[in-house]
PDB file of N, CA and C in Angstrom:
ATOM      1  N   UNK A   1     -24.946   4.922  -9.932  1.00  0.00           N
ATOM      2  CA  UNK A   1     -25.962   4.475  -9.016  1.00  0.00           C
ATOM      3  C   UNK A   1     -25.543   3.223  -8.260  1.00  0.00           C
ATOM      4  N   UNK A   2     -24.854   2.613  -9.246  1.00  0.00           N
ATOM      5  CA  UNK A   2     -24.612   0.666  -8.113  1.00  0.00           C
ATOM      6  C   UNK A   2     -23.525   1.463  -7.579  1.00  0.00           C
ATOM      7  N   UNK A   3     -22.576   2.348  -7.462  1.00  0.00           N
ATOM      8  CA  UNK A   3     -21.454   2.488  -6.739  1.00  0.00           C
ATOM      9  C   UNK A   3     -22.265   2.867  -5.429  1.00  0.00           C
ATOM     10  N   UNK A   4     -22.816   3.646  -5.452  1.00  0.00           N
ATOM     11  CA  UNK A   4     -23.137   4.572  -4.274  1.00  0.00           C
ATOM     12  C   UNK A   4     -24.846   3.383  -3.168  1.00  0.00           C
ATOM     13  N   UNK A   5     -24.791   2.724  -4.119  1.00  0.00           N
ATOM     14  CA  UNK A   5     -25.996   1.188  -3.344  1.00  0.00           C
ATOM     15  C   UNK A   5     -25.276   0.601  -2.477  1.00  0.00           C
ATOM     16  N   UNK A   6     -23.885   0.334  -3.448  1.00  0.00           N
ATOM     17  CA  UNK A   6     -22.838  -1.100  -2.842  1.00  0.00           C
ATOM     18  C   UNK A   6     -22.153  -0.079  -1.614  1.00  0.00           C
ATOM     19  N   UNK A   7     -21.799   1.677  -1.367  1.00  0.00           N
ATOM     20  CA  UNK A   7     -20.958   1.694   0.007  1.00  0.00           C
ATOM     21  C   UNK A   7     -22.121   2.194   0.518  1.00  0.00           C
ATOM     22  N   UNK A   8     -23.610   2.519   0.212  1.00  0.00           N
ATOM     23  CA  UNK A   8     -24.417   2.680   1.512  1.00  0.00           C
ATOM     24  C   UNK A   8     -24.839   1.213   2.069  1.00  0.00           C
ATOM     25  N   UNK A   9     -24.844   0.053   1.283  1.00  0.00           N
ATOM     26  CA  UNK A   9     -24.776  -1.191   1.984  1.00  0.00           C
ATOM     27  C   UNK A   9     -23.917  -2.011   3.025  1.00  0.00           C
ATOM     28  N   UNK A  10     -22.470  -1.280   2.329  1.00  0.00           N
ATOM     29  CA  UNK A  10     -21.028  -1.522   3.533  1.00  0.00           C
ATOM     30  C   UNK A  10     -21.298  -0.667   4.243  1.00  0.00           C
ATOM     31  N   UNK A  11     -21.605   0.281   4.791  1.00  0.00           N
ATOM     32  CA  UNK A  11     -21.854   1.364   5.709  1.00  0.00           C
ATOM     33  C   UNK A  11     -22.792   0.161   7.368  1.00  0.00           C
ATOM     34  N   UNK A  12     -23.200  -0.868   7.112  1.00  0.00           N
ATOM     35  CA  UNK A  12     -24.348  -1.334   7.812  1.00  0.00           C
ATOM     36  C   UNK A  12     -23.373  -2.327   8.410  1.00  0.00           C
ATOM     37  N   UNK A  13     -22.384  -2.244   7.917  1.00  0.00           N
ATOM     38  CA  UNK A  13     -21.053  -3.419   7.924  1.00  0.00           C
ATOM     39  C   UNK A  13     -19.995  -3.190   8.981  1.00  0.00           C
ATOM     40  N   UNK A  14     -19.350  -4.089   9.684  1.00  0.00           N
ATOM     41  CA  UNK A  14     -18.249  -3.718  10.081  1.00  0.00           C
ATOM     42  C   UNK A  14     -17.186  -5.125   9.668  1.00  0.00           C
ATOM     43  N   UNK A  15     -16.133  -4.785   9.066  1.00  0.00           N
ATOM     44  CA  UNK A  15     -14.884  -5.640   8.579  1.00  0.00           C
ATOM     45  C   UNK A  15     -14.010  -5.730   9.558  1.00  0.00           C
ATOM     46  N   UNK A  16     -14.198  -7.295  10.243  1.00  0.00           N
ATOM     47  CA  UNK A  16     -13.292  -7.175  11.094  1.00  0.00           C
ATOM     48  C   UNK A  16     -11.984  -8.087  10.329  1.00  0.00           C
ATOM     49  N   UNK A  17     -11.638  -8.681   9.536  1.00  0.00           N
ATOM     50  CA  UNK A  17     -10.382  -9.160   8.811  1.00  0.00           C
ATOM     51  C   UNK A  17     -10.890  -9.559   7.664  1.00  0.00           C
ATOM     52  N   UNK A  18      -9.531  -9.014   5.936  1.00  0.00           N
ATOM     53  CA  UNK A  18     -10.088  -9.400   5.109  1.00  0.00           C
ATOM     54  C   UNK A  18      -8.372 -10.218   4.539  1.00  0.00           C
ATOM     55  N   UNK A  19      -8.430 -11.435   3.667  1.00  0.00           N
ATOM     56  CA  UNK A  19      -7.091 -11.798   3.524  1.00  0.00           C
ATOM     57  C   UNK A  19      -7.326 -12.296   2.014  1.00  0.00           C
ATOM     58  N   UNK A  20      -6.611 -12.936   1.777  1.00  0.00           N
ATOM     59  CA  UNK A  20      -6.558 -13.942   0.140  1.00  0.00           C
ATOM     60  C   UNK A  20      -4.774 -14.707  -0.222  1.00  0.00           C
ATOM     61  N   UNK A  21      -5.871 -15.875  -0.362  1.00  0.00           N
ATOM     62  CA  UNK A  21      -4.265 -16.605  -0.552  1.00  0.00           C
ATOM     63  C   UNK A  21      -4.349 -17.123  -2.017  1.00  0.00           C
ATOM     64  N   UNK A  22      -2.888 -17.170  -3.058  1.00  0.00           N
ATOM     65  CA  UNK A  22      -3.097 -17.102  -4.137  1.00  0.00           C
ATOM     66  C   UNK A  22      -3.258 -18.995  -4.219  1.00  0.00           C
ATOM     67  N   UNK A  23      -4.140 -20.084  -4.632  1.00  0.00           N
ATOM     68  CA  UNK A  23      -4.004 -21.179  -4.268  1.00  0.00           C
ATOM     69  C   UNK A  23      -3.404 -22.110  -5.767  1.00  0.00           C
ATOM     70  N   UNK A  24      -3.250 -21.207  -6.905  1.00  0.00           N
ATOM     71  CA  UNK A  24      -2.543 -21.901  -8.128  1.00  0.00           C
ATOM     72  C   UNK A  24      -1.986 -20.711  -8.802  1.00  0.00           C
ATOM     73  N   UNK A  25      -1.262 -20.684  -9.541  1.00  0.00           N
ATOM     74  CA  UNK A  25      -0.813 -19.766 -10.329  1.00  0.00           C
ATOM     75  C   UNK A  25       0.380 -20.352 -11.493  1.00  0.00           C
ATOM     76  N   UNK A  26      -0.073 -19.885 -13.022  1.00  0.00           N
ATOM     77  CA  UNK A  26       0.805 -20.225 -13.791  1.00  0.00           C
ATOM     78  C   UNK A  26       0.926 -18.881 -14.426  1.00  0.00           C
ATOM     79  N   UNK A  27       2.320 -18.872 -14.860  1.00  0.00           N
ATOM     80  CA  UNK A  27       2.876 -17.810 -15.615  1.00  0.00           C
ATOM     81  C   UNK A  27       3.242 -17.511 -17.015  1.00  0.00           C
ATOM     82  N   UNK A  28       2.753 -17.279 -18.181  1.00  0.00           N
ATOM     83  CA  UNK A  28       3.737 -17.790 -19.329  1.00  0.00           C
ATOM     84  C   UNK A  28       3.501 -16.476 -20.118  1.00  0.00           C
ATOM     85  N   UNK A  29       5.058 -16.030 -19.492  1.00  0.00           N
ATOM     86  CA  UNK A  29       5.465 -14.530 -20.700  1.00  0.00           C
ATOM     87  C   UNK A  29       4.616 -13.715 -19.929  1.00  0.00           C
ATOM     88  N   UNK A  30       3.321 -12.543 -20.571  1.00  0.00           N
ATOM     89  CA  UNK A  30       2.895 -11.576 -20.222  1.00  0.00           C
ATOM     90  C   UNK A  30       1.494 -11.735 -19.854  1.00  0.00           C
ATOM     91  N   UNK A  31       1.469 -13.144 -19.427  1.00  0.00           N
ATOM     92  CA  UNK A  31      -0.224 -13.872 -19.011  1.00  0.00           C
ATOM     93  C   UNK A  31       0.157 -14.638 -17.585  1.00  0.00           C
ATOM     94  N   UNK A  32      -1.060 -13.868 -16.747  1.00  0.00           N
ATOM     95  CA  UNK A  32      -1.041 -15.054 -15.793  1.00  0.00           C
ATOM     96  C   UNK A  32      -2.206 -15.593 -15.022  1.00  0.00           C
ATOM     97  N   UNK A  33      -2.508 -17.061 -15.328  1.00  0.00           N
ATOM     98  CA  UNK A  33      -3.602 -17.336 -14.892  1.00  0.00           C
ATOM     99  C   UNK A  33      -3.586 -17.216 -13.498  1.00  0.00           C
ATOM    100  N   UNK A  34      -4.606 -17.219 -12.168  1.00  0.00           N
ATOM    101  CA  UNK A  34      -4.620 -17.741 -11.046  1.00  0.00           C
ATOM    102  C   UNK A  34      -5.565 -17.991 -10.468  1.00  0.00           C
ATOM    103  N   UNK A  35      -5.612 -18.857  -9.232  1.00  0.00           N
ATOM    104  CA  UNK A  35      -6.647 -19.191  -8.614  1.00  0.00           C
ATOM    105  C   UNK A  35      -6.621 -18.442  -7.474  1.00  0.00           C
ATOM    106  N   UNK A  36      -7.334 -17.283  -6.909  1.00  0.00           N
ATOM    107  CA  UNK A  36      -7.719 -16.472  -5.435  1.00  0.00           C
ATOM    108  C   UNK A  36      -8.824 -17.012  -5.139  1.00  0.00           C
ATOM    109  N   UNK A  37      -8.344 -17.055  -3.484  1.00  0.00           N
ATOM    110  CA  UNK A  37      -9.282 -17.426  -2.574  1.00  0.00           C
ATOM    111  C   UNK A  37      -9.402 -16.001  -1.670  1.00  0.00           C
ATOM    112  N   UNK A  38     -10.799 -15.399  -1.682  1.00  0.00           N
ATOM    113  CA  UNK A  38     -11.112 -14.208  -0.512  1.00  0.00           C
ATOM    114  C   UNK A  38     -11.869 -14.854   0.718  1.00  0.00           C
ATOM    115  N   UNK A  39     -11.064 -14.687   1.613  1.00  0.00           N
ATOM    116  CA  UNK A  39     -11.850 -14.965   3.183  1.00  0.00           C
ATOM    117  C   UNK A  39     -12.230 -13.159   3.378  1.00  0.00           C
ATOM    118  N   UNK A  40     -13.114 -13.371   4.309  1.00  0.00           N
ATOM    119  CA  UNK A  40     -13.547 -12.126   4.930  1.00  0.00           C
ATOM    120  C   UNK A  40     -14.555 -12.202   5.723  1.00  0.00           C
ATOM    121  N   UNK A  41     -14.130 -11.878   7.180  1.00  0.00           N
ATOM    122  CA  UNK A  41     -15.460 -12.089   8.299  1.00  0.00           C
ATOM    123  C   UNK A  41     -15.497 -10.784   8.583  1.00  0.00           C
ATOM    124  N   UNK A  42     -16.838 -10.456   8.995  1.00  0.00           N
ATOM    125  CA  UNK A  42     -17.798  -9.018   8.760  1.00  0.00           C
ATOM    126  C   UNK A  42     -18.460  -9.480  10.405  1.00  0.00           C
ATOM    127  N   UNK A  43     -19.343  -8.566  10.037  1.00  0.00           N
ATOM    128  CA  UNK A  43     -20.659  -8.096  11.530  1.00  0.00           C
ATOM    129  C   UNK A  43     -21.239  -6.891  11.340  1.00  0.00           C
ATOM    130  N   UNK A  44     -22.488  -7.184  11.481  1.00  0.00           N
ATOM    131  CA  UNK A  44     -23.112  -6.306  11.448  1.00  0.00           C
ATOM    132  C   UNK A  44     -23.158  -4.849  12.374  1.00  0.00           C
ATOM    133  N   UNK A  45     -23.467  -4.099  12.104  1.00  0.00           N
ATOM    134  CA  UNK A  45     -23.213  -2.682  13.090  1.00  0.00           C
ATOM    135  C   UNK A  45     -24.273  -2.941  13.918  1.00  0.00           C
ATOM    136  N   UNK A  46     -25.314  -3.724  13.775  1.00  0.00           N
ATOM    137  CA  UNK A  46     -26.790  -3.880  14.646  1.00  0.00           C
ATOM    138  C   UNK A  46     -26.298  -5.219  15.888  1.00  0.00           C
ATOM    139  N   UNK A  47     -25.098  -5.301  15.653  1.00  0.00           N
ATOM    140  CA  UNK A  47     -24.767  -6.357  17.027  1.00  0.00           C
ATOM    141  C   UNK A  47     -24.928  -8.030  16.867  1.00  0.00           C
ATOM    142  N   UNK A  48     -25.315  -8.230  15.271  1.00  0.00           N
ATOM    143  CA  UNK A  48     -25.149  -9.622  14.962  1.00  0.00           C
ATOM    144  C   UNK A  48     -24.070 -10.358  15.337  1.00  0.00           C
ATOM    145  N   UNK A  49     -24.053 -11.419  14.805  1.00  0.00           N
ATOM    146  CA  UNK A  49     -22.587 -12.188  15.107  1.00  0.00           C
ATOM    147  C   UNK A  49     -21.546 -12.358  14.094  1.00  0.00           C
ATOM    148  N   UNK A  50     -20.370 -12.390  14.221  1.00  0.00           N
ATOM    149  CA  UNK A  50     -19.787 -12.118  13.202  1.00  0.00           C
ATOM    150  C   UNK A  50     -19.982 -13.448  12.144  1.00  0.00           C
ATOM    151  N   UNK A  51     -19.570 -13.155  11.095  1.00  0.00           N
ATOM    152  CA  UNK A  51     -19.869 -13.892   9.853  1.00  0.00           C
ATOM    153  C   UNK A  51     -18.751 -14.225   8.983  1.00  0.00           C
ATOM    154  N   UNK A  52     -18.340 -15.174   8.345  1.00  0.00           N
ATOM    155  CA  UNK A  52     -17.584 -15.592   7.750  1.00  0.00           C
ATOM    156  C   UNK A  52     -17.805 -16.017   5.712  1.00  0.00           C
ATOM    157  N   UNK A  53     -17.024 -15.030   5.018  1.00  0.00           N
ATOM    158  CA  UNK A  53     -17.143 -15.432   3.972  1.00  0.00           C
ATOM    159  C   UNK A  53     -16.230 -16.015   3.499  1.00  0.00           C
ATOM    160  N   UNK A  54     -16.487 -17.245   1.963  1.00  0.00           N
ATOM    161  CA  UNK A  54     -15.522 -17.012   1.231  1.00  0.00           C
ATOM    162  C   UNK A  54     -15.298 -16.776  -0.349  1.00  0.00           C
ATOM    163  N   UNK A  55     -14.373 -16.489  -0.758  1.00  0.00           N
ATOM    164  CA  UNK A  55     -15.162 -16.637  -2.874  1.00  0.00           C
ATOM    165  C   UNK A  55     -13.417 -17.089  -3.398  1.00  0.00           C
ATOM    166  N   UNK A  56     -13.862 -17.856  -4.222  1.00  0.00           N
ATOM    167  CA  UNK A  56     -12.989 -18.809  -4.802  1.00  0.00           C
ATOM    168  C   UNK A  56     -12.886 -18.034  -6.546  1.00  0.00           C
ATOM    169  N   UNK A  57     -11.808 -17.055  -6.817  1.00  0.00           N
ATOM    170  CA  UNK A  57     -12.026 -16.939  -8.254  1.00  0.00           C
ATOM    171  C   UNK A  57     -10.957 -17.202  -9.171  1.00  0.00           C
ATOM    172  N   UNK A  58     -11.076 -17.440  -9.766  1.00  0.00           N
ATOM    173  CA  UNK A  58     -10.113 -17.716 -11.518  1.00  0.00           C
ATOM    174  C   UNK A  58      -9.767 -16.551 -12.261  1.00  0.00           C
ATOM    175  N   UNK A  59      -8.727 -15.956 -12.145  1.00  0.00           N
ATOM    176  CA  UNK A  59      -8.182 -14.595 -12.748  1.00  0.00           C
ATOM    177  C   UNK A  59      -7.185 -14.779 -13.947  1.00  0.00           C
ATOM    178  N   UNK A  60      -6.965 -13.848 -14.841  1.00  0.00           N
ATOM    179  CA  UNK A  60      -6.276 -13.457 -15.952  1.00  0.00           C
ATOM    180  C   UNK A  60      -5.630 -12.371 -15.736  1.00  0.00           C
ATOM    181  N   UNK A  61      -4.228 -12.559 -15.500  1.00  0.00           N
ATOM    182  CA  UNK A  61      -3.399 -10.968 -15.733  1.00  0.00           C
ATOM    183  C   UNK A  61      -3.007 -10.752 -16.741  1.00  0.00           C
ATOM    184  N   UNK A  62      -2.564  -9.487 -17.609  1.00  0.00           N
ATOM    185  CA  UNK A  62      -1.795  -9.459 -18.553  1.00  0.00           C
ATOM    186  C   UNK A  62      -1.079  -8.469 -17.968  1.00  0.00           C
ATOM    187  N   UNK A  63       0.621  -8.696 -18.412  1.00  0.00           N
ATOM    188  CA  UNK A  63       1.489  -7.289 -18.273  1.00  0.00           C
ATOM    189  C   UNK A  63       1.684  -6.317 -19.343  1.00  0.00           C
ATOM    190  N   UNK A  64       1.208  -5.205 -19.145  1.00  0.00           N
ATOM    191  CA  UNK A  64       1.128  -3.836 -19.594  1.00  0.00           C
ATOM    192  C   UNK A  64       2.194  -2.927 -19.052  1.00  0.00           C
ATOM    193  N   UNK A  65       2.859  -2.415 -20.164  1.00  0.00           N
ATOM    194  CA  UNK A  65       3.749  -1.110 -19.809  1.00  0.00           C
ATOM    195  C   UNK A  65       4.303  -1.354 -18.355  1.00  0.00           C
ATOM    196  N   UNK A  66       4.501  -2.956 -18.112  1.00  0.00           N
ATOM    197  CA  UNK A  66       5.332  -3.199 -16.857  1.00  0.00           C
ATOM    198  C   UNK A  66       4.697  -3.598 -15.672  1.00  0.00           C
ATOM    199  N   UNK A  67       2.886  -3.130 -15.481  1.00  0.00           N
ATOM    200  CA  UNK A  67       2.289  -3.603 -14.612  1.00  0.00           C
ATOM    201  C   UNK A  67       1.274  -4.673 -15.046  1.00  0.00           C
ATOM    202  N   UNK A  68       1.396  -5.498 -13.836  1.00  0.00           N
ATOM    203  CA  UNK A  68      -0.120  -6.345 -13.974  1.00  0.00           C
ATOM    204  C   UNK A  68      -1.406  -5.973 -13.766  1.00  0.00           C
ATOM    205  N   UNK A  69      -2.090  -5.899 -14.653  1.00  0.00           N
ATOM    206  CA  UNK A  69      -3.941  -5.677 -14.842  1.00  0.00           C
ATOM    207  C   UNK A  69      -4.594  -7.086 -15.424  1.00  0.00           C
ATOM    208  N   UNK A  70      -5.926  -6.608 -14.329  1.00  0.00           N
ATOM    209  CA  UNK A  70      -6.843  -7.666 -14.637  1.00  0.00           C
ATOM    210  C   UNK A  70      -7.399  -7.393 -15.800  1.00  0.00           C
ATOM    211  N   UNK A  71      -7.281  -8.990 -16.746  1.00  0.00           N
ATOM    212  CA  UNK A  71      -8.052  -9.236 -17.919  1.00  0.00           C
ATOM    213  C   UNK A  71      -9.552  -9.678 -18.148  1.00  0.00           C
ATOM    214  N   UNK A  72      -9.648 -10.791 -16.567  1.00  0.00           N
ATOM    215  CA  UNK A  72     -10.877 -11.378 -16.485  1.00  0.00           C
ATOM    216  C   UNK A  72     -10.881 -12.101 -15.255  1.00  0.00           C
ATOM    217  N   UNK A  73     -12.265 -11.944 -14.657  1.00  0.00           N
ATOM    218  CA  UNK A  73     -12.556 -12.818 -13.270  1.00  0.00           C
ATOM    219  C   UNK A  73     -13.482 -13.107 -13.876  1.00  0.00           C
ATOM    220  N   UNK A  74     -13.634 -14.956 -13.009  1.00  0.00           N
ATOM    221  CA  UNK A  74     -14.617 -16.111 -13.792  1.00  0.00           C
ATOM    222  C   UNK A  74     -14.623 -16.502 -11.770  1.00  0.00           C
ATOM    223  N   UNK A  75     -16.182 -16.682 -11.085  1.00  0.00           N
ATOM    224  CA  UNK A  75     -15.973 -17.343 -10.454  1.00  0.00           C
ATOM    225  C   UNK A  75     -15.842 -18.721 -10.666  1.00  0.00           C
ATOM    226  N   UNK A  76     -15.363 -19.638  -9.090  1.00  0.00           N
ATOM    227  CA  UNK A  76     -15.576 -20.853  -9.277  1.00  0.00           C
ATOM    228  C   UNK A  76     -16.272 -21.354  -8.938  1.00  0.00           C
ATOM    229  N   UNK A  77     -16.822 -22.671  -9.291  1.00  0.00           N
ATOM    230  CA  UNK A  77     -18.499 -22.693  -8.783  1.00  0.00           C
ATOM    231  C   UNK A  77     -17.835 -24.097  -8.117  1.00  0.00           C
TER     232      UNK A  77
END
């Protein structure tokens, strides 16, 4: 049910650029903490003006069978 809320809500959306820059990152062995930053400016399909977001989060990788997967997102407040 939340899948199908959250893309009839992007549907109302238009994405005009989405980016992320990694702004800390430590590594040790098969852990890696980091700090992502998501920009993303949108507009509405109804002719609003475009809009500017951003979200600041704190991530955990671990390496598995060679790839990196997320362990945990913590925003930052």
């Amino acid at each position: 049910g939340k899948r199908l809320d959250t893309l009839k809500m992007w549907e109302n959306y238009n994405y005009l650029d989405l980016s992320y820059d990694f702004k800390e990152q430590t590594i040790s062995g098969d852990t890696a903490n980091v700090r992502l930053e998501w920009l993303v400016r949108t507009s509405q399909k109804m002719g609003k003006q475009p809009q500017e977001g951003r979200t600041v989060l704190d991530v955990t990788l671990k390496k598995e069978d060679g790839h990196w997967k997320i362990k945990e997102i913590r925003p930052v407040s």
